[in-house]
Protein backbone atom coordinates (compact mmCIF):
# COMPACT_ATOMS: atom_id res chain seq x y z
CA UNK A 1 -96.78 11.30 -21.64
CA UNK A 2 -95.49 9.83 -18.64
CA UNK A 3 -94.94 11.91 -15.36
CA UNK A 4 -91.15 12.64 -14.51
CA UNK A 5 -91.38 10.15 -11.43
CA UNK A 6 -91.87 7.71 -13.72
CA UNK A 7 -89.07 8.11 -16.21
CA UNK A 8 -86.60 4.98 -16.70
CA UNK A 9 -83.39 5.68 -14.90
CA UNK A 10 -80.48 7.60 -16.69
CA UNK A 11 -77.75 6.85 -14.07
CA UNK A 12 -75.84 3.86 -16.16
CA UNK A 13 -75.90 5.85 -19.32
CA UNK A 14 -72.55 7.27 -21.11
CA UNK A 15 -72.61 9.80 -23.42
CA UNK A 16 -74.03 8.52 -26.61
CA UNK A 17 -73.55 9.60 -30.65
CA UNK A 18 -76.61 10.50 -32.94
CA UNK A 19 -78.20 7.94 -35.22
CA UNK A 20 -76.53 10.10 -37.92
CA UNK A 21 -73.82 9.79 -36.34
CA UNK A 22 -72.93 6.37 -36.14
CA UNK A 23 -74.21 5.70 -39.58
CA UNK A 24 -71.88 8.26 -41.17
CA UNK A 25 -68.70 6.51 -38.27
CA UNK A 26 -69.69 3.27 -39.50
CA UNK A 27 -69.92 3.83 -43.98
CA UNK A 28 -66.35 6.10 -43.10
CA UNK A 29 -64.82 2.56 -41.73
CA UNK A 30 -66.51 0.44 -44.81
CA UNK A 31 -64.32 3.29 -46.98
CA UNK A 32 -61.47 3.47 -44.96
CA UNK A 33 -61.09 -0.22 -44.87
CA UNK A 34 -61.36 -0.77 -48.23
CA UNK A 35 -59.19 2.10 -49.36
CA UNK A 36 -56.34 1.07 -47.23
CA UNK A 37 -56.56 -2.60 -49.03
CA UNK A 38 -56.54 -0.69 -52.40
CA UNK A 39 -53.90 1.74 -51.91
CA UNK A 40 -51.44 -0.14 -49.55
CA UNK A 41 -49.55 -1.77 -52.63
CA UNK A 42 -49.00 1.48 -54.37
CA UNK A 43 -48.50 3.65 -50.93
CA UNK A 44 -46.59 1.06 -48.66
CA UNK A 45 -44.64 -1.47 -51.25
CA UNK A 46 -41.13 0.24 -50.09
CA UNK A 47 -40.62 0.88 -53.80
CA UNK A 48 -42.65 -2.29 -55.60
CA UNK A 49 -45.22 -0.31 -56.49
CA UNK A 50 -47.94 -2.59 -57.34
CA UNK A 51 -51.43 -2.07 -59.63
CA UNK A 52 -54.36 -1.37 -57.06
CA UNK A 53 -56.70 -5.22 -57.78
CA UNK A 54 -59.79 -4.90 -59.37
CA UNK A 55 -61.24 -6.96 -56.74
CA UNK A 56 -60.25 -4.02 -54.11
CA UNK A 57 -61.50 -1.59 -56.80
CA UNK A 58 -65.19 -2.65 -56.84
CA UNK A 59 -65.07 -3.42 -52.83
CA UNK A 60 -64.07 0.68 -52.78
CA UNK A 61 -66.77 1.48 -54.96
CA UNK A 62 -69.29 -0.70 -52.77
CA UNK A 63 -68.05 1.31 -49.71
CA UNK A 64 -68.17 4.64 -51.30
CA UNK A 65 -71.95 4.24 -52.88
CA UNK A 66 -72.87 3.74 -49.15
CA UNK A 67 -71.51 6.73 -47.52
CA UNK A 68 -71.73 9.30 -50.40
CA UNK A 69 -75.29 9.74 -49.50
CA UNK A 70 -74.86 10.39 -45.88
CA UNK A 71 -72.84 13.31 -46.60
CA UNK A 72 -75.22 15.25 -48.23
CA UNK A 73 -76.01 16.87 -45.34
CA UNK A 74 -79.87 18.45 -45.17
CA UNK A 75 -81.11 20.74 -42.70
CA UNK A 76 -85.00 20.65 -41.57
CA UNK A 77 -84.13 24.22 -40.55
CA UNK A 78 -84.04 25.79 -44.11
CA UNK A 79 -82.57 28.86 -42.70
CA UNK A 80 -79.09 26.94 -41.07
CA UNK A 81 -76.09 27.02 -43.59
CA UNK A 82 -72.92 25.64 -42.90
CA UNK A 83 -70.20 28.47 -43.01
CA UNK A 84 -68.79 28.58 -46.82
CA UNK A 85 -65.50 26.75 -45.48
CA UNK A 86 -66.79 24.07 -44.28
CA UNK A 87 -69.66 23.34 -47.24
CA UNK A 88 -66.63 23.95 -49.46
CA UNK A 89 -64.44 21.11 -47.79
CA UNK A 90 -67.70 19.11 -47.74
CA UNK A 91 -68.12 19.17 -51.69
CA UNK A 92 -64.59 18.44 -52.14
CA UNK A 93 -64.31 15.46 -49.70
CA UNK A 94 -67.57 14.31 -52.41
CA UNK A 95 -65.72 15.32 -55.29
CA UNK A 96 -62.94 12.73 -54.00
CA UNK A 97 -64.69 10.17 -53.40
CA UNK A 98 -66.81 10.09 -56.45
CA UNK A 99 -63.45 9.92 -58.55
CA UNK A 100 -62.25 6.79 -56.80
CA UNK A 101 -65.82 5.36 -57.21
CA UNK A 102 -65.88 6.32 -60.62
CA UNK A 103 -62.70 4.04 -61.53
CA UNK A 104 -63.41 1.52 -64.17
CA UNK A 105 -60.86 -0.82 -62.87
CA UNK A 106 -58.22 -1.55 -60.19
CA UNK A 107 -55.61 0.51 -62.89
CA UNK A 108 -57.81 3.24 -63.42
CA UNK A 109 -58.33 3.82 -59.22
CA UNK A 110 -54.39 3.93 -59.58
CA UNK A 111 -54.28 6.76 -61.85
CA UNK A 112 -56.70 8.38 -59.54
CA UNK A 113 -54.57 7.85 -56.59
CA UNK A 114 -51.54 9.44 -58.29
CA UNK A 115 -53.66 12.35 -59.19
CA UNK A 116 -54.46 12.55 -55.83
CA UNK A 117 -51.64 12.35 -54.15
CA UNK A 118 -49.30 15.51 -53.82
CA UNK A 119 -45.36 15.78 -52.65
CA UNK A 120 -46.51 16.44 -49.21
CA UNK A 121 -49.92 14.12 -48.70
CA UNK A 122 -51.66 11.06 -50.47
CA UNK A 123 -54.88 10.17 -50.83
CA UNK A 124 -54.77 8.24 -47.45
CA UNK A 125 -53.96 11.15 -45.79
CA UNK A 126 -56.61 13.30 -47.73
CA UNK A 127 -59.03 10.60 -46.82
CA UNK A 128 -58.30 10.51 -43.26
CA UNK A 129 -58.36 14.48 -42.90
CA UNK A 130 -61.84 15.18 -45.01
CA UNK A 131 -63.35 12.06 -42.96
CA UNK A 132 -62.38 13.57 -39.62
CA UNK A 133 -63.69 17.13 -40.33
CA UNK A 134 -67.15 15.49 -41.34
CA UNK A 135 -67.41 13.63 -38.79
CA UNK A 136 -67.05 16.77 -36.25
CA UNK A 137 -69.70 18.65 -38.15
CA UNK A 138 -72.12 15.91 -37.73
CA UNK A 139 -71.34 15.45 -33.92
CA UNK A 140 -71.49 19.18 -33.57
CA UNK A 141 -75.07 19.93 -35.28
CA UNK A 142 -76.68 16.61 -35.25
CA UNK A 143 -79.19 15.89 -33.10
CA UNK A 144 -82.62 13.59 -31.74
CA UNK A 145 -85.27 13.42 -29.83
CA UNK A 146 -85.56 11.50 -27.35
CA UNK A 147 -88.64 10.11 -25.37
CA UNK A 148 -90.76 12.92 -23.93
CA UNK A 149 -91.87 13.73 -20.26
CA UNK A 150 -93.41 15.83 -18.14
CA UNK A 151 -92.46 17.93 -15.29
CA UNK A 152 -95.14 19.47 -13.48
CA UNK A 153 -97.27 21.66 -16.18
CA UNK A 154 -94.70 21.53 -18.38
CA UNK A 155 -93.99 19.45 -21.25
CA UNK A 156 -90.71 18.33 -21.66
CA UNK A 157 -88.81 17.20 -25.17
CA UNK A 158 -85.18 15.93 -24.47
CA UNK A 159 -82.33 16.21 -27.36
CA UNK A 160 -79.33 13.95 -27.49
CA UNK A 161 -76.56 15.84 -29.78
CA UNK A 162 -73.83 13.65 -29.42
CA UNK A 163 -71.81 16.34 -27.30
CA UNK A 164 -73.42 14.68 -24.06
CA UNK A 165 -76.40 12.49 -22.77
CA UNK A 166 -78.78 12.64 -20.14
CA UNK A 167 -77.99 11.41 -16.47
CA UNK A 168 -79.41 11.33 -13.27
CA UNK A 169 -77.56 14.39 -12.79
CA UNK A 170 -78.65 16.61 -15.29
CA UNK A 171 -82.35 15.36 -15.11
CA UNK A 172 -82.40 16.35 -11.75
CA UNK A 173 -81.21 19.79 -12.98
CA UNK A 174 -84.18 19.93 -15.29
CA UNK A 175 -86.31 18.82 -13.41
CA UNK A 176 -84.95 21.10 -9.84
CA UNK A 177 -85.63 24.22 -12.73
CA UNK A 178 -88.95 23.57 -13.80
CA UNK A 179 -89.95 23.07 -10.20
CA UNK A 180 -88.64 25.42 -8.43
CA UNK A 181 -88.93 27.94 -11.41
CA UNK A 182 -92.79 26.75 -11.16
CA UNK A 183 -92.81 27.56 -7.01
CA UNK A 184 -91.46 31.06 -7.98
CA UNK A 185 -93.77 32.38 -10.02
CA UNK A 186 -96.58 30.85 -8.37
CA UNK A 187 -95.56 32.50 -5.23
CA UNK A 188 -95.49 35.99 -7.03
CA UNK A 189 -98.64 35.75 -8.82
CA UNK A 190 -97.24 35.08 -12.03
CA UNK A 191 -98.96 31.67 -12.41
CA UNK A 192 -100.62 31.60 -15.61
CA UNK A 193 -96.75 31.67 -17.29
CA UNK A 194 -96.15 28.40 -15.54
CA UNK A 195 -96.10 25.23 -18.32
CA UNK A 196 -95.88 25.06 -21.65
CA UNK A 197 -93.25 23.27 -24.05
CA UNK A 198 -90.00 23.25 -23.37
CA UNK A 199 -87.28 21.88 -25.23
CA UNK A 200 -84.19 20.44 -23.11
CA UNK A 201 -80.42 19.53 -23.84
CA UNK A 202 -78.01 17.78 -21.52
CA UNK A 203 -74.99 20.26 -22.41
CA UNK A 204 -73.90 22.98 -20.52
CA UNK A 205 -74.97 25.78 -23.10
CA UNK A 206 -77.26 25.58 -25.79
CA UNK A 207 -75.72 24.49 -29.17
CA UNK A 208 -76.23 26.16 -32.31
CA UNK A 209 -79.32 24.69 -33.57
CA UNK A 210 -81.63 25.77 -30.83
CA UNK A 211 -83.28 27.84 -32.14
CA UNK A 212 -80.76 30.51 -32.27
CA UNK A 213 -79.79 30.52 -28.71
CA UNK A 214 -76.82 28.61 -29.30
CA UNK A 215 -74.13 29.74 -25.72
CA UNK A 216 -77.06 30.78 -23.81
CA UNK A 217 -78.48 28.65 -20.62
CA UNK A 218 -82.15 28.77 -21.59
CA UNK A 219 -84.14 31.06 -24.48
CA UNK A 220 -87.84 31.63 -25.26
CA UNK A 221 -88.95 32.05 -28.76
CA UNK A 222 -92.46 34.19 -28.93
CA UNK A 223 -93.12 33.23 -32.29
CA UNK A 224 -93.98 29.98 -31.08
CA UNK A 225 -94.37 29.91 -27.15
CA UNK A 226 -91.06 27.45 -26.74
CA UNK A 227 -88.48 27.08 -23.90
CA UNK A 228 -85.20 25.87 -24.14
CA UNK A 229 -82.80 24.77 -21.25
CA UNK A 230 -79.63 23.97 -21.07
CA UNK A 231 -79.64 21.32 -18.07
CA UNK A 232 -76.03 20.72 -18.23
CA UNK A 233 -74.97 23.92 -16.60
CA UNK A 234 -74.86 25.53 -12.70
CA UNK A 235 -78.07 24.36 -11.49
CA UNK A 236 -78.71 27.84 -9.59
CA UNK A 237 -77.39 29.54 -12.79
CA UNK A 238 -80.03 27.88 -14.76
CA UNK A 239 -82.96 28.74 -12.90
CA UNK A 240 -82.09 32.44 -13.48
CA UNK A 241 -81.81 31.87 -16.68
CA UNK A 242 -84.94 30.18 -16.53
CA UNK A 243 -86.76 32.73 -15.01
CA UNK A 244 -85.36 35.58 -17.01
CA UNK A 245 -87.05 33.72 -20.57
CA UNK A 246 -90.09 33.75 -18.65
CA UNK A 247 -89.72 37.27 -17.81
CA UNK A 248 -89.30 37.92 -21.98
CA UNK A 249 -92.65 35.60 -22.42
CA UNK A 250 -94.18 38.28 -19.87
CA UNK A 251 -92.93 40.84 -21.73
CA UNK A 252 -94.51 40.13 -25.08
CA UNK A 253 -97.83 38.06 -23.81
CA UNK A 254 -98.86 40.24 -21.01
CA UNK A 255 -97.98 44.05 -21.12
CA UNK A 256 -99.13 44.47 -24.19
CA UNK A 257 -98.11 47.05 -27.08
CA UNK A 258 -99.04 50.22 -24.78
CA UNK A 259 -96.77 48.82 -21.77
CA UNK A 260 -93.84 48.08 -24.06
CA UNK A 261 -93.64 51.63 -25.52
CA UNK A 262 -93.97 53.11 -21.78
CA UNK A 263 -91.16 50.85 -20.84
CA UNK A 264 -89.04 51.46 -23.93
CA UNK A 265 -89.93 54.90 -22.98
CA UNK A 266 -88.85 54.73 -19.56
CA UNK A 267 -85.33 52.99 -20.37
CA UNK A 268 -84.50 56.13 -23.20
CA UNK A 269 -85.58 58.31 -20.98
CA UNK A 270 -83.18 57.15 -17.81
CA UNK A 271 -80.48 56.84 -20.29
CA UNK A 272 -77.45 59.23 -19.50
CA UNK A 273 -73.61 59.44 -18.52
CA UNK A 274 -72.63 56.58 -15.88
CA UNK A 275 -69.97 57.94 -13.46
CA UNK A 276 -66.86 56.82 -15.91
CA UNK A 277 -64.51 58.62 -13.96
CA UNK A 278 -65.14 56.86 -11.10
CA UNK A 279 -63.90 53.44 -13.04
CA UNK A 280 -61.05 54.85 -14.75
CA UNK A 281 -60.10 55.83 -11.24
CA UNK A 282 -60.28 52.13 -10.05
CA UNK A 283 -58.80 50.71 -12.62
CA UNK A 284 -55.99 52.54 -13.11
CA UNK A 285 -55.04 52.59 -9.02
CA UNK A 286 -55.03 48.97 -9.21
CA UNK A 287 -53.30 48.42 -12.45
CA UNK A 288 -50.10 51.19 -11.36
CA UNK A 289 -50.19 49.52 -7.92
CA UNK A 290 -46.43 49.37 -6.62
CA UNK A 291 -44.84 46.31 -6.87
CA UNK A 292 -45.62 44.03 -3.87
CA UNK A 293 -42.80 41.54 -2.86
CA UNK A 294 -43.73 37.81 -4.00
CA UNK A 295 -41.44 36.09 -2.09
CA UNK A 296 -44.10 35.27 0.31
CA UNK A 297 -46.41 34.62 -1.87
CA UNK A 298 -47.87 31.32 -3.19
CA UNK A 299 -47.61 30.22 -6.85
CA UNK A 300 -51.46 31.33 -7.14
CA UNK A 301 -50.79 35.42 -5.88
CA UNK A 302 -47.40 35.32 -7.31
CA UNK A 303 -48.88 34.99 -10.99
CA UNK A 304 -51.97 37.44 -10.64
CA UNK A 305 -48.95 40.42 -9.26
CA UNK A 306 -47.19 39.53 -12.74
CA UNK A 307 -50.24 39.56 -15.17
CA UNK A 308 -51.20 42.99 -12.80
CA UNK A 309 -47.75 44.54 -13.74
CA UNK A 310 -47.87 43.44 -17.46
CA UNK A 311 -51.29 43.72 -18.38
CA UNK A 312 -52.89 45.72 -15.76
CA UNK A 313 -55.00 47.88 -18.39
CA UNK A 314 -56.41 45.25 -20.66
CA UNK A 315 -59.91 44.65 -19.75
CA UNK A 316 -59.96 40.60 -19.12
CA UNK A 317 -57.34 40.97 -16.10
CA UNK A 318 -59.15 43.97 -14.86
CA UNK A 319 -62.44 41.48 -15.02
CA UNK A 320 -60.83 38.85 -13.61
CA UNK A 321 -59.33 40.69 -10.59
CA UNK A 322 -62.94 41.93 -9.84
CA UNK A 323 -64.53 38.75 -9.69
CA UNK A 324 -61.94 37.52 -7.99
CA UNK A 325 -62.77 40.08 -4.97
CA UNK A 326 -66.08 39.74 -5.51
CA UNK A 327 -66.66 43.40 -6.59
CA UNK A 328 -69.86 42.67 -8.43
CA UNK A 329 -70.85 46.66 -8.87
CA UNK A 330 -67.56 47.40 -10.02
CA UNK A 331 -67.89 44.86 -12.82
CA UNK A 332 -70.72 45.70 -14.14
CA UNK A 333 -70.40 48.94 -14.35
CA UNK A 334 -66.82 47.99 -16.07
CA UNK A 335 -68.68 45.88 -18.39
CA UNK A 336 -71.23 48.12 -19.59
CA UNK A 337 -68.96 51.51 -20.04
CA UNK A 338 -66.64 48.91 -22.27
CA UNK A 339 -69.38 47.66 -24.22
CA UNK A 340 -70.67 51.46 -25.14
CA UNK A 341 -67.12 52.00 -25.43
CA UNK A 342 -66.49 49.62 -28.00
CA UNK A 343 -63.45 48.03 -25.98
CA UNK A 344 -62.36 45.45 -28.71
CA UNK A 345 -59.19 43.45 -27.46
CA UNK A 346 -57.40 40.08 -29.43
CA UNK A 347 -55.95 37.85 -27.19
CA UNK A 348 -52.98 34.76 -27.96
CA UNK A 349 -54.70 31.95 -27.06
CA UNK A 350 -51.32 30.30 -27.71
CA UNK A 351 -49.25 33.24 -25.00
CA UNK A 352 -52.75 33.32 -22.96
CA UNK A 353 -52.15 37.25 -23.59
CA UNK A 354 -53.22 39.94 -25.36
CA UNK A 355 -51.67 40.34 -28.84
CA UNK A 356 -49.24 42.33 -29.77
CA UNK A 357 -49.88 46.17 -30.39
CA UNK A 358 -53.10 45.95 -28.98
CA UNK A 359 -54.26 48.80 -27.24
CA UNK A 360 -55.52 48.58 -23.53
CA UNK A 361 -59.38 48.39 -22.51
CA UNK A 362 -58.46 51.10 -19.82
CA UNK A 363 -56.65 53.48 -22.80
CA UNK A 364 -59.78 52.60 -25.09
CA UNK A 365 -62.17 53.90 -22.65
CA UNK A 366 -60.26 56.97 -21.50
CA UNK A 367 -59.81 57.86 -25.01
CA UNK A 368 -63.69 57.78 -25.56
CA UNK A 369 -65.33 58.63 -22.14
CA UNK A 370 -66.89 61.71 -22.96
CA UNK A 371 -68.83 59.47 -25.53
CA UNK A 372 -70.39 57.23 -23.30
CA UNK A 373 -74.06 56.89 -22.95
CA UNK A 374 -75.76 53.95 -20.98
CA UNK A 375 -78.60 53.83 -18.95
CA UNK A 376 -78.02 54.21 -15.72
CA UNK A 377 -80.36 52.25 -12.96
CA UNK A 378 -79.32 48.65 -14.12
CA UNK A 379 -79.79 45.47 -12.40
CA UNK A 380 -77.04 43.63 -14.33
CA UNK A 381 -74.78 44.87 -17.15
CA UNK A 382 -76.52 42.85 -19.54
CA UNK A 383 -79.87 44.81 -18.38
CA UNK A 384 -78.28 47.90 -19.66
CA UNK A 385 -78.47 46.83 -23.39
CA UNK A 386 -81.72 47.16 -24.23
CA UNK A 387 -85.41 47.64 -23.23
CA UNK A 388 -86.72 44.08 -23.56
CA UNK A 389 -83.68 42.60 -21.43
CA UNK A 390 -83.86 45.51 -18.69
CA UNK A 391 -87.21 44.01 -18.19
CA UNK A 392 -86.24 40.54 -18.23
CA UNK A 393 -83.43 40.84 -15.96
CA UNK A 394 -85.57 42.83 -13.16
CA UNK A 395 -88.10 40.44 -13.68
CA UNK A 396 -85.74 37.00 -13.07
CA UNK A 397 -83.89 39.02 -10.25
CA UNK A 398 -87.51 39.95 -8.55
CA UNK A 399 -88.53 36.64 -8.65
CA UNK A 400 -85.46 35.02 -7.59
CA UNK A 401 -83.54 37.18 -5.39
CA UNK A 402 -86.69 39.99 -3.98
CA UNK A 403 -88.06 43.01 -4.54
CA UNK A 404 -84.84 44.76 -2.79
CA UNK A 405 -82.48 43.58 -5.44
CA UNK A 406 -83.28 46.33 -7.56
CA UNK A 407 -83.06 50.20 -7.39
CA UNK A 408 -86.17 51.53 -6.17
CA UNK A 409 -87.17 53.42 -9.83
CA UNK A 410 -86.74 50.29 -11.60
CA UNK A 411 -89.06 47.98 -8.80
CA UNK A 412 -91.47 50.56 -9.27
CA UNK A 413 -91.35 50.55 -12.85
CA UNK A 414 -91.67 47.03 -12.43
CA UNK A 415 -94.42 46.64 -10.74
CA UNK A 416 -96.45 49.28 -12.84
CA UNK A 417 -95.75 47.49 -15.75
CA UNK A 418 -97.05 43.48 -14.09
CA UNK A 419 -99.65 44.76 -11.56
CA UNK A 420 -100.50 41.46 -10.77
CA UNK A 421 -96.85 40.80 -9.40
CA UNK A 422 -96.76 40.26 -5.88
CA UNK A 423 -93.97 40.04 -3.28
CA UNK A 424 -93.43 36.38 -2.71
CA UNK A 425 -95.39 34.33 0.17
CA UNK A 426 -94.11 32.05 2.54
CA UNK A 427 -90.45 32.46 3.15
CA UNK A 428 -87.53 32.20 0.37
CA UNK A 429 -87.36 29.08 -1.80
CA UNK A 430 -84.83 26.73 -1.18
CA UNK A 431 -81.81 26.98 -3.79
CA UNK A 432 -81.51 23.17 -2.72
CA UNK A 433 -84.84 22.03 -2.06
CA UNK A 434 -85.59 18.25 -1.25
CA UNK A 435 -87.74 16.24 -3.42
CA UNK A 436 -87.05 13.23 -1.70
CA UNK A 437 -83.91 12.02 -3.67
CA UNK A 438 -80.66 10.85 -2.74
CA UNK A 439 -77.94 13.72 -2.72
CA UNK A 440 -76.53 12.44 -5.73
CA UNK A 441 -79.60 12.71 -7.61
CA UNK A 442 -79.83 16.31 -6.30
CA UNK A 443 -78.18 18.97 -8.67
CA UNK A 444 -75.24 20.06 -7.86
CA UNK A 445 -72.80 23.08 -8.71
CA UNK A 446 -71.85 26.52 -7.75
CA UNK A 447 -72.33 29.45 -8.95
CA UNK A 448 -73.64 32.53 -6.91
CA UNK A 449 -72.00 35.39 -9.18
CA UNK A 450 -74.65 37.64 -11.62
CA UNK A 451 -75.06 37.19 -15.24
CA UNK A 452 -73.07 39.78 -15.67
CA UNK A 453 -69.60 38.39 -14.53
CA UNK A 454 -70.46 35.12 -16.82
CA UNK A 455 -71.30 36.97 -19.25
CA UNK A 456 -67.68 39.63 -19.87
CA UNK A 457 -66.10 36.10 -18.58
CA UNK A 458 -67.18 34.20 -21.53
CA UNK A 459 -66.50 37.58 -23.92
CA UNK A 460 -63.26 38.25 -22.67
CA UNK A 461 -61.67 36.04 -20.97
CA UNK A 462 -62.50 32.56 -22.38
């Protein structure tokens, strides 16, 4: 495998399709071609409705033999289904197609096409729709390997999916992850979880068919010792990502069954009522707020006092205003008294509002406050879930940001559970460190807020 200095160069490429894809793109022209000579008489004669040829008959059925087989569409992950809609629309688009095949003749594949054909649509238009929709599917689950490399001690296997390609860009955001993700650890005695296999796409989340960890920025699967990485997000964002999977490899290849049940233990057992009160309290001061004049206000200020006055008290404008100011305790502790709430909220993507008759985040949680449970030393809202990601968020936020990023119980839980975790040598790590590369080769992005913004961002907001 060659070493990463060595790969070709990625600058010049555009984002390309699957090998599935463009076979499927290219059989759906043969068809449409020849179905628009065969139906054009009958469809477009402006009332001298002509017989469909024979000749334009068999050059249909030609087509049609040809792509019928690429839409059979096979898995090598037995477990992935397509949803019931779409395998249903699937196996009627075949059950078209195999009709006009099956026409004997040029007047038989006329008969078909009236049958076809509705008062609203005709075949063409049937065609044209089932075509389109199976051509998304296959852009939006297809995907191949691509030559592998290696970074460092880690082996790398890149995916194209057709829903972006590799550039300088984004292997310089692979390869800035690995790296510096590499330094890390090293630096905090956590070296023997540096390398392995990890499996890499140029998007900026994960699709579907990684493994399960479709939306995420990276994953680690235990049953088989894999990475993922997402190389096409925040390059800072990543890395944290990064190191958090590592910190779930730590979890279930180093502490062993005895230290998971005395941290499971220790995460019930600080589990309790979060200050709720104190919330409501913000929340509702800054969503009754009087009315502050916008006539000096810009476009920007004048629209958040409006959303404020309408929809103060449903949880995504609440969100937003916090990240906004940068109120990063505020928000998380929003975020996880609305999750163990059960704040549910439908927004009009159309209105970019909530729906109608929907009641407020704020009412939801007043309504149900004496109810909520969570525990209560968190690092992130997302730590407050569960055992196995409290550990692998104080673990990536250890590594990445220090020791003093997390409430003294929980570093000392920390460090009873990984003895062998030090306090990082030699000064902080670069976020931007130089591996002799031109700046545009360097990643780039923003991107300093906590998982747990991005995360009630991508749930609520959209």
């Amino acid at each position: 495998m060659p070493p990463y200095s060595d790969r070709p160069s990625m600058r010049n490429r555009t984002a390309a399709q699957t090998a599935n894809y463009v076979r499927l793109q290219s059989a759906m022209k043969g068809v449409s071609d020849a179905l628009m000579r065969a139906a054009r008489r009958s469809m477009f004669s402006f009332g001298r409705r002509e017989p469909v040829s024979d000749a334009d008959a068999n050059a249909l059925r030609v087509a049609i033999d040809g792509a019928l087989p690429l839409l059979d569409f096979q898995f090598t992950d037995p477990k992935r289904q397509l949803p019931s809609k779409l395998a249903n629309r699937l196996r009627n688009f075949r059950k078209m197609l195999t009709r006009m095949r099956d026409a004997s003749n040029g007047e038989a594949l006329d008969a078909v096409f009236a049958e076809l054909s509705g008062k609203t649509t005709d075949v063409w238009r049937k065609f044209i729709e089932y075509r389109d929709e199976a051509l998304a599917i296959v852009n939006a689950l297809d995907e191949e390997f691509l030559e592998s490399y290696s970074v460092g001690s880690y082996s790398v296997q890149p995916f194209n999916t057709g829903r972006g390609d590799w550039d300088d860009e984004k292997w310089s955001t692979m390869k800035y992850v690995l790296t510096a993700g590499a330094d890390l650890l090293e630096r905090h005695g956590m070296g023997r979880f540096v390398g392995g296999a990890v499996l890499a796409y140029p998007t900026r989340t994960l699709p579907p068919s990684a493994g399960g960890g479709g939306g995420a920025l990276a994953m680690y699967r235990r049953t088989d010792d894999i990475m993922w990485i997402a190389a096409g997000g925040a390059p800072k964002r990543v890395l944290h990502s990064f190191i958090h999977e590592t910190g779930h490899r730590v979890y279930w290849r180093f502490i062993g069954n005895v230290g998971r049940a005395a941290w499971e233990a220790y995460f019930e057992g600080d589990t309790g009522t979060p200050d709720v009160d104190a919330v409501i309290r913000a929340w509702e001061a800054w969503a009754s707020a009087r009315q502050v004049s916008t006539a000096d206000m810009g476009m920007s200020d004048s629209t958040d006092e409006f959303d404020r006055m309408r929809y103060g008290r449903y949880l995504a404008y609440w969100m937003r205003h916090l990240m906004k100011t940068g109120q990063r305790e505020m928000s998380m502790w929003t975020e996880i008294i609305a999750d163990k709430a059960g704040v549910d909220e439908k927004y009009d993507t159309m209105r970019d509002a909530p729906r109608r008759n929907q009641v407020p985040g704020l009412d939801q949680i007043i309504a149900k406050k004496s109810e909520i449970r969570s525990f209560l030393t968190p690092v992130t809202a997302y730590s407050a879930t569960e055992a196995g990601e409290l550990f692998a968020e104080a673990f990536a936020h250890y590594i990445v940001d220090g020791p003093n990023r997390l409430h003294p119980r929980l570093r000392a839980m920390l460090r009873q559970a990984v003895p062998i975790m030090r306090v990082g040598t030699g000064g902080p790590l670069s976020l931007r460190p130089d591996y002799g590369e031109s700046d545009a080769a360097l990643p780039r992005g923003g991107g300093e807020e906590g998982p747990s913004a991005y995360r009630v961002a991508s749930r609520f907001i959209g």
